[in-house]
Protein backbone atom coordinates (compact mmCIF):
# COMPACT_ATOMS: atom_id res chain seq x y z
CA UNK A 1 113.87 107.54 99.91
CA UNK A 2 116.44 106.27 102.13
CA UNK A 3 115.64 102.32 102.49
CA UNK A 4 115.70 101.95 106.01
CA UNK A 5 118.48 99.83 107.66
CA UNK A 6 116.67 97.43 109.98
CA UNK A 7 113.73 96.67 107.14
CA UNK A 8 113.96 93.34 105.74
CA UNK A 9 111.99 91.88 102.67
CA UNK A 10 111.01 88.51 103.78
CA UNK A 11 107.91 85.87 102.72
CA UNK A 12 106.28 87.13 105.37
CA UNK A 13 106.03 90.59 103.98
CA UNK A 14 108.86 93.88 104.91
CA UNK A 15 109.59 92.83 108.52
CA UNK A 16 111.90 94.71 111.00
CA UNK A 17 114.64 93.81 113.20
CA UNK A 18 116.11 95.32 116.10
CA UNK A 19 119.61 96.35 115.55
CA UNK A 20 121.89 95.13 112.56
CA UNK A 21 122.74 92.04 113.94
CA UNK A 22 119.18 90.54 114.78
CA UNK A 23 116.78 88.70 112.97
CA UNK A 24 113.45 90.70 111.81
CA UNK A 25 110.63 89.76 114.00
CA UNK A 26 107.78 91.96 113.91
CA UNK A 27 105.96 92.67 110.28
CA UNK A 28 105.57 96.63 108.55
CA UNK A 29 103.40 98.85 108.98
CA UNK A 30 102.26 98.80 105.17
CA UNK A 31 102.67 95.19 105.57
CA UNK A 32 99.75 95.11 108.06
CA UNK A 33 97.90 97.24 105.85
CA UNK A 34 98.67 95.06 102.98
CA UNK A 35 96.50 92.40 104.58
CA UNK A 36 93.03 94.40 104.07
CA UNK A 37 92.40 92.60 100.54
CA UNK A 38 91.97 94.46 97.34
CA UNK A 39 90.00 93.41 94.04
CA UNK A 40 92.39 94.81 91.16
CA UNK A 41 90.78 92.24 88.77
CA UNK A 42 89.05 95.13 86.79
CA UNK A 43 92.09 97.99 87.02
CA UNK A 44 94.43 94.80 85.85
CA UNK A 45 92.20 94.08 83.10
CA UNK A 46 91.64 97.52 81.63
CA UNK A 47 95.68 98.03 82.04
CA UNK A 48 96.70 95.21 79.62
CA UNK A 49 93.33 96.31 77.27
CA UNK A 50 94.30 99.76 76.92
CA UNK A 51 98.16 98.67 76.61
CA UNK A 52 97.30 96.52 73.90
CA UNK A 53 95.00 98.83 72.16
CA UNK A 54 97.74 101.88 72.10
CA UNK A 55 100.11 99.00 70.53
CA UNK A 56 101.24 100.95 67.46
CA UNK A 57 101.41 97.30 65.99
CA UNK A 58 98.24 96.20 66.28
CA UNK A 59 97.11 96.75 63.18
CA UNK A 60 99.83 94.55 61.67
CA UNK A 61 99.01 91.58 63.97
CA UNK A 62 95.28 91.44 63.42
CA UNK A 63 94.78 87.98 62.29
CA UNK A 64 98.86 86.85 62.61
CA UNK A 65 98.85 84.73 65.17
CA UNK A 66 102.73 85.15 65.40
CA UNK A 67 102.73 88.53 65.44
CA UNK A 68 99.34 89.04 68.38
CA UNK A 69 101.29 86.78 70.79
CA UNK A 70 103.43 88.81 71.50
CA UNK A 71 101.61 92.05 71.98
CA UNK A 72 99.57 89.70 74.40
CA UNK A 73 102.38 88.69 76.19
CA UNK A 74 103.26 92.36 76.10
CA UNK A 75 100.31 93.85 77.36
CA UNK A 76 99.19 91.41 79.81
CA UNK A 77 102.48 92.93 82.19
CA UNK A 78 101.05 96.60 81.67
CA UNK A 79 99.12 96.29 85.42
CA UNK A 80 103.21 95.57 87.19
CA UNK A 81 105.08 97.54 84.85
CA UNK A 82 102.51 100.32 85.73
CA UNK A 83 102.99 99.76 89.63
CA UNK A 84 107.05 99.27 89.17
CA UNK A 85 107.25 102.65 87.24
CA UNK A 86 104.91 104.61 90.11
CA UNK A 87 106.93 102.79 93.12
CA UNK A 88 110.29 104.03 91.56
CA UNK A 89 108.96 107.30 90.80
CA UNK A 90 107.77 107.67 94.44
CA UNK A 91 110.98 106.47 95.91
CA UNK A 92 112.66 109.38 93.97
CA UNK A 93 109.74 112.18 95.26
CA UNK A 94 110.28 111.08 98.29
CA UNK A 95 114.09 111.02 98.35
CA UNK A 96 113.71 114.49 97.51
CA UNK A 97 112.02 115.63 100.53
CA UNK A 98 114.08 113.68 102.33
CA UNK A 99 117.40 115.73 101.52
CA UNK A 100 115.62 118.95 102.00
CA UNK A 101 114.64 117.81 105.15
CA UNK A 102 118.35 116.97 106.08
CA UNK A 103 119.19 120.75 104.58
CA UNK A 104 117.12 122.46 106.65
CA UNK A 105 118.19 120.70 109.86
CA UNK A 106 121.88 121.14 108.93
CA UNK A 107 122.97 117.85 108.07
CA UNK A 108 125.02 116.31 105.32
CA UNK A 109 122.60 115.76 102.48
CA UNK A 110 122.16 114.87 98.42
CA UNK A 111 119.89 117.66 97.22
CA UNK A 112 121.33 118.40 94.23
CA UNK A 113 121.97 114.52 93.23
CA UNK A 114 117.83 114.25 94.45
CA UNK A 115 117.32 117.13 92.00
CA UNK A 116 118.84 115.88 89.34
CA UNK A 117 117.41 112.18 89.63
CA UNK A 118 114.02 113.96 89.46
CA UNK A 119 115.05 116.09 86.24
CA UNK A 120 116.56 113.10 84.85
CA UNK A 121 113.14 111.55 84.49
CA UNK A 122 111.68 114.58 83.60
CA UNK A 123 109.84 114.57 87.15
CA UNK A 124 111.53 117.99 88.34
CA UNK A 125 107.64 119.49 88.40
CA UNK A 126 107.38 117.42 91.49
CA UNK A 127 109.84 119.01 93.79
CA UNK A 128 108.67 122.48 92.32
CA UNK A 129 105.63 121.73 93.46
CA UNK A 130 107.08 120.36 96.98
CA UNK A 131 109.27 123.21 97.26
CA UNK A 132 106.44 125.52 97.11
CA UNK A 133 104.46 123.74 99.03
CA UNK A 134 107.32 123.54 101.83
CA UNK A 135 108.10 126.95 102.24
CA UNK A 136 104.11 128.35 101.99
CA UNK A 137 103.50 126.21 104.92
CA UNK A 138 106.32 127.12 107.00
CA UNK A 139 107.55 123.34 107.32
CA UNK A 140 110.24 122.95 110.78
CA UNK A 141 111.56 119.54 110.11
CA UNK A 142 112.31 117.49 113.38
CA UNK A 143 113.11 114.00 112.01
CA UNK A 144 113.25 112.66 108.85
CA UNK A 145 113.13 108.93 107.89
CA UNK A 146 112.43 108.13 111.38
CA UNK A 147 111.88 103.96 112.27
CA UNK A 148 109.53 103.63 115.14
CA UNK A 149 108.71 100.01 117.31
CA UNK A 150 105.58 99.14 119.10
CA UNK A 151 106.40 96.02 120.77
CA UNK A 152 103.00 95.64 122.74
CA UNK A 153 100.83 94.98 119.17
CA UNK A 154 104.28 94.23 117.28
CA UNK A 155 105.11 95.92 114.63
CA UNK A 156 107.51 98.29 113.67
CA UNK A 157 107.85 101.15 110.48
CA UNK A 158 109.63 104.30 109.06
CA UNK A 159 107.59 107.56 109.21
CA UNK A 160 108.37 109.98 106.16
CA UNK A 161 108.86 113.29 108.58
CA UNK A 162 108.06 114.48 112.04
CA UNK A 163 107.76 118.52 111.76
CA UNK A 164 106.21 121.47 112.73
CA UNK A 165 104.00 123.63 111.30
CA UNK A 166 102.36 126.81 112.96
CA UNK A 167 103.94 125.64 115.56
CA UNK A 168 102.08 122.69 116.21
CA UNK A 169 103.34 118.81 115.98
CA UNK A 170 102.79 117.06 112.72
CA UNK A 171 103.45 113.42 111.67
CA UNK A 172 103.71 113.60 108.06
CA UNK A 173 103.48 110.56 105.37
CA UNK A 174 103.82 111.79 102.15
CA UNK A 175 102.26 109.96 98.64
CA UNK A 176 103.37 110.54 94.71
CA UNK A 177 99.93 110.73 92.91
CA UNK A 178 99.28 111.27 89.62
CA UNK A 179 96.81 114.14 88.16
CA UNK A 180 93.73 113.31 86.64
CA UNK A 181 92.57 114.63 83.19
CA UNK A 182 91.25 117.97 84.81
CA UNK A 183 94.90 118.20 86.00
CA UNK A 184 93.90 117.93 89.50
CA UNK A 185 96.09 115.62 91.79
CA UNK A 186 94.45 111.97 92.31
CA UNK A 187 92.70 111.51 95.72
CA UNK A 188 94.72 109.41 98.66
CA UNK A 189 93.61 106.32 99.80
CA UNK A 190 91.79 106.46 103.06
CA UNK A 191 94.20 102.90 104.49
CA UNK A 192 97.00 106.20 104.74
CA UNK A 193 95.12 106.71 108.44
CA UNK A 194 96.04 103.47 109.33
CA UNK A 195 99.30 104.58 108.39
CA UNK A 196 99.96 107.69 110.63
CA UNK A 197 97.90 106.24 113.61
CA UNK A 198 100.27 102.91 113.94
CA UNK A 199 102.81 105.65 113.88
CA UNK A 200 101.63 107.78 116.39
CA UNK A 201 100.64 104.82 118.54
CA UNK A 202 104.78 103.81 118.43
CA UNK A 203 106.40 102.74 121.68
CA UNK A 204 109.94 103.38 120.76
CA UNK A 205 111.87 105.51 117.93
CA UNK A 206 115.32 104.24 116.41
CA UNK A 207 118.58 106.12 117.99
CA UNK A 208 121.51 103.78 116.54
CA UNK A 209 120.43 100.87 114.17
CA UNK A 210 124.41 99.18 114.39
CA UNK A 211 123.82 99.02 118.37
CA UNK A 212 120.07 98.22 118.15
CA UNK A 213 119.51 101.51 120.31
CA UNK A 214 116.28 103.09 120.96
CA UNK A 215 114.29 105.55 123.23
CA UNK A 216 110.68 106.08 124.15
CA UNK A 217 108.87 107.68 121.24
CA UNK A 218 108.40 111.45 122.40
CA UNK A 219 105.86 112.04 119.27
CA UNK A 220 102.92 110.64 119.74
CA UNK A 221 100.83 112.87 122.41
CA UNK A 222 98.29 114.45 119.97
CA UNK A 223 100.46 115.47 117.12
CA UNK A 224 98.36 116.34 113.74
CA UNK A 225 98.46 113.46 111.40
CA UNK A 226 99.13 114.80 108.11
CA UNK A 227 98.96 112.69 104.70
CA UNK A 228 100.51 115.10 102.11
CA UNK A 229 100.19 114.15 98.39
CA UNK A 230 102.51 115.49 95.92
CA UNK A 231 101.73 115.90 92.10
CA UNK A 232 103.16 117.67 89.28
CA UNK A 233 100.13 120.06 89.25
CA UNK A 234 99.94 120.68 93.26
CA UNK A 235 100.52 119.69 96.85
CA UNK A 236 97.47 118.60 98.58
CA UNK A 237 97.82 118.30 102.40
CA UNK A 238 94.86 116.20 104.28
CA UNK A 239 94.67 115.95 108.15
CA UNK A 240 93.31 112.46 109.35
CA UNK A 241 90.11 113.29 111.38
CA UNK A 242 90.24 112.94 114.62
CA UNK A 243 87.16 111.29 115.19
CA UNK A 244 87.90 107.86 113.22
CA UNK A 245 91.01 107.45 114.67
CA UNK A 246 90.08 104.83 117.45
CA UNK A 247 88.51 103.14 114.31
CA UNK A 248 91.27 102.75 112.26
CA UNK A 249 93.54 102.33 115.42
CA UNK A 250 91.43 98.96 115.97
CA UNK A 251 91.54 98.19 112.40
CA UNK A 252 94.89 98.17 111.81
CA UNK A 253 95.52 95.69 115.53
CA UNK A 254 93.27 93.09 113.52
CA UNK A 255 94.62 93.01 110.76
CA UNK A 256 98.03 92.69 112.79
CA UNK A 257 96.28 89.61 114.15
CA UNK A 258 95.35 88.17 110.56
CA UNK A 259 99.13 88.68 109.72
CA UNK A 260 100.34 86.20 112.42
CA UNK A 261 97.37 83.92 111.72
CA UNK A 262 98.78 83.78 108.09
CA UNK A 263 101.95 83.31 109.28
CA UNK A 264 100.99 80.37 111.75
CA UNK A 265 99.28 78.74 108.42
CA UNK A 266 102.47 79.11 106.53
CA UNK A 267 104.46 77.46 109.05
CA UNK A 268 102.02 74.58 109.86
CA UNK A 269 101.88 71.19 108.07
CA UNK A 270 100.43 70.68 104.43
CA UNK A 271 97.05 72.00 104.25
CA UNK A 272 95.52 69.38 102.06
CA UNK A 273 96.06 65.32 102.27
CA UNK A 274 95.50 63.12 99.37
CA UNK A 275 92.73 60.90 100.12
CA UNK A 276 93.25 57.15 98.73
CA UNK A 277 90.82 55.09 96.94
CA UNK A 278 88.57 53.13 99.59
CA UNK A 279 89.98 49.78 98.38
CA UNK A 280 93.36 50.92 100.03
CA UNK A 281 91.44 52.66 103.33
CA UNK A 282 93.82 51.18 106.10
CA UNK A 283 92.19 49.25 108.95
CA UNK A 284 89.83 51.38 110.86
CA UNK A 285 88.99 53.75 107.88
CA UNK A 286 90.10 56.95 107.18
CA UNK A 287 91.32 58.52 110.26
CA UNK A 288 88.93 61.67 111.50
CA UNK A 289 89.12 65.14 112.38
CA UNK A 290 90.83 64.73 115.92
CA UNK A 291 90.98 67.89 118.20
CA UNK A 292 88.82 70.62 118.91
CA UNK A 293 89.04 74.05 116.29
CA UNK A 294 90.29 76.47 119.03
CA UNK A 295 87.61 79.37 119.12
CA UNK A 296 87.89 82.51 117.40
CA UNK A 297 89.94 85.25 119.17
């Protein structure tokens, strides 16, 4: 996919700016969403388990120290090597449907280079499967790759494709899953309606990103919120429901507001004081608490 050219990776997360020459000041969309904790402890541990038991060495290094350490070592990076392999394969799926996109609309594009990045890694079953996908439904791209601003909540993102389908208004956020051993395509996480309803909830959409030029977002009255996942084996198109929408809506706006809480913590003073022993408590004591703890919002 096209790495969009106002997104920034920060310590604070991917934050956006407003034209080329600004600082970023409002946090992602999957940044946001990257708040909501997850417990990986289990998926991390069977990862480096099953990458150490498929070591075809293992054998060899039962009982060799020198030779287990570093099939350890090895193994124990299986979880991010996993996650590094499926990000790059997903920026190249989505890369793909990005140039058709620009195709169909009549602009300069890099199909064939797409294509061939895809075949490369023997991942060419993926735009098959796209490609039939794209022309059963009838896709009418409108905008590709399109950054969007809400400065009321603050926050700002790139949406995968605005279209139309049957004639109707879709916002479209496609995911690269993997097929199960039935060879069925791997179900979506539900977070990817947080996703398309901070999109459709945008304020603004990007026009020039050199002049920091943008319009009122003409999307976002009632368009179908689509979260299409692609696989080798099929394409599996799911429509957020309508009725959880206000849900997730408020969802996401708190865990905007946990993201500048976190960010207000980073930038305050050290968390933690070292405490002396009480032969060298200066005169007074310790020094309290002072201040009131400002109620919740």
């Amino acid at each position: 996919m096209t790495q969009p050219a106002l997104a920034h990776a920060t310590h604070l997360g991917r934050m956006y700016a407003r034209s080329l020459t600004e600082r970023p000041t409002v946090p992602s969309i999957t940044t946001v969403i990257g708040m909501q904790s997850m417990d990986l402890d289990g998926w991390v541990g069977y990862m480096a388990a099953n990458a150490l038991a498929a070591s075809p060495t293992l054998a060899e290094a039962v009982g060799r120290p020198d030779k287990m350490r570093p099939l350890v070592r090895a193994s124990a990076s299986a979880a991010a090597d996993y996650r590094e392999a499926a990000a790059a394969r997903g920026d190249r799926v989505h890369f793909y449907a990005e140039q058709v996109s620009l195709r169909d609309l009549g602009r300069e594009h890099r199909l064939d280079q797409a294509r061939e990045a895809l075949a490369a890694a023997q991942e060419l079953r993926f735009a098959e499967r796209f490609d039939e996908w794209w022309k059963g439904f009838g896709v009418v791209p409108l905008e590709p790759e399109v950054s969007v601003w809400n400065q009321t909540v603050g926050y700002a993102g790139t949406l995968d494709l605005v279209a139309t389908i049957a004639g109707r208004l879709c916002l479209i956020d496609f995911k690269t899953k993997g097929t199960d051993r039935n060879g069925q395509i791997k179900a979506m996480d539900p977070k990817v309606v947080m996703q398309l309803v901070a999109g459709m909830k945008a304020e603004e959409s990007l026009v020039d990103a050199s002049t920091g030029t943008w319009q009122p977002w003409r999307y976002g009255q009632d368009p179908l919120l689509l979260a299409v996942a692609i696989g080798e084996t099929e394409v599996l198109p799911m429509r957020a429901n309508p009725e959880v929408l206000p849900a997730y809506w408020y969802k996401f706006c708190a865990l905007r507001k946990l993201w500048e809480r976190d960010a207000e913590a980073g930038r305050g003073p050290a968390p933690l004081l070292a405490v002396p022993p009480p032969t060298a408590f200066p005169a007074g004591g310790l020094a309290a608490n002072t201040g009131p703890i400002p109620p919740t919002a």
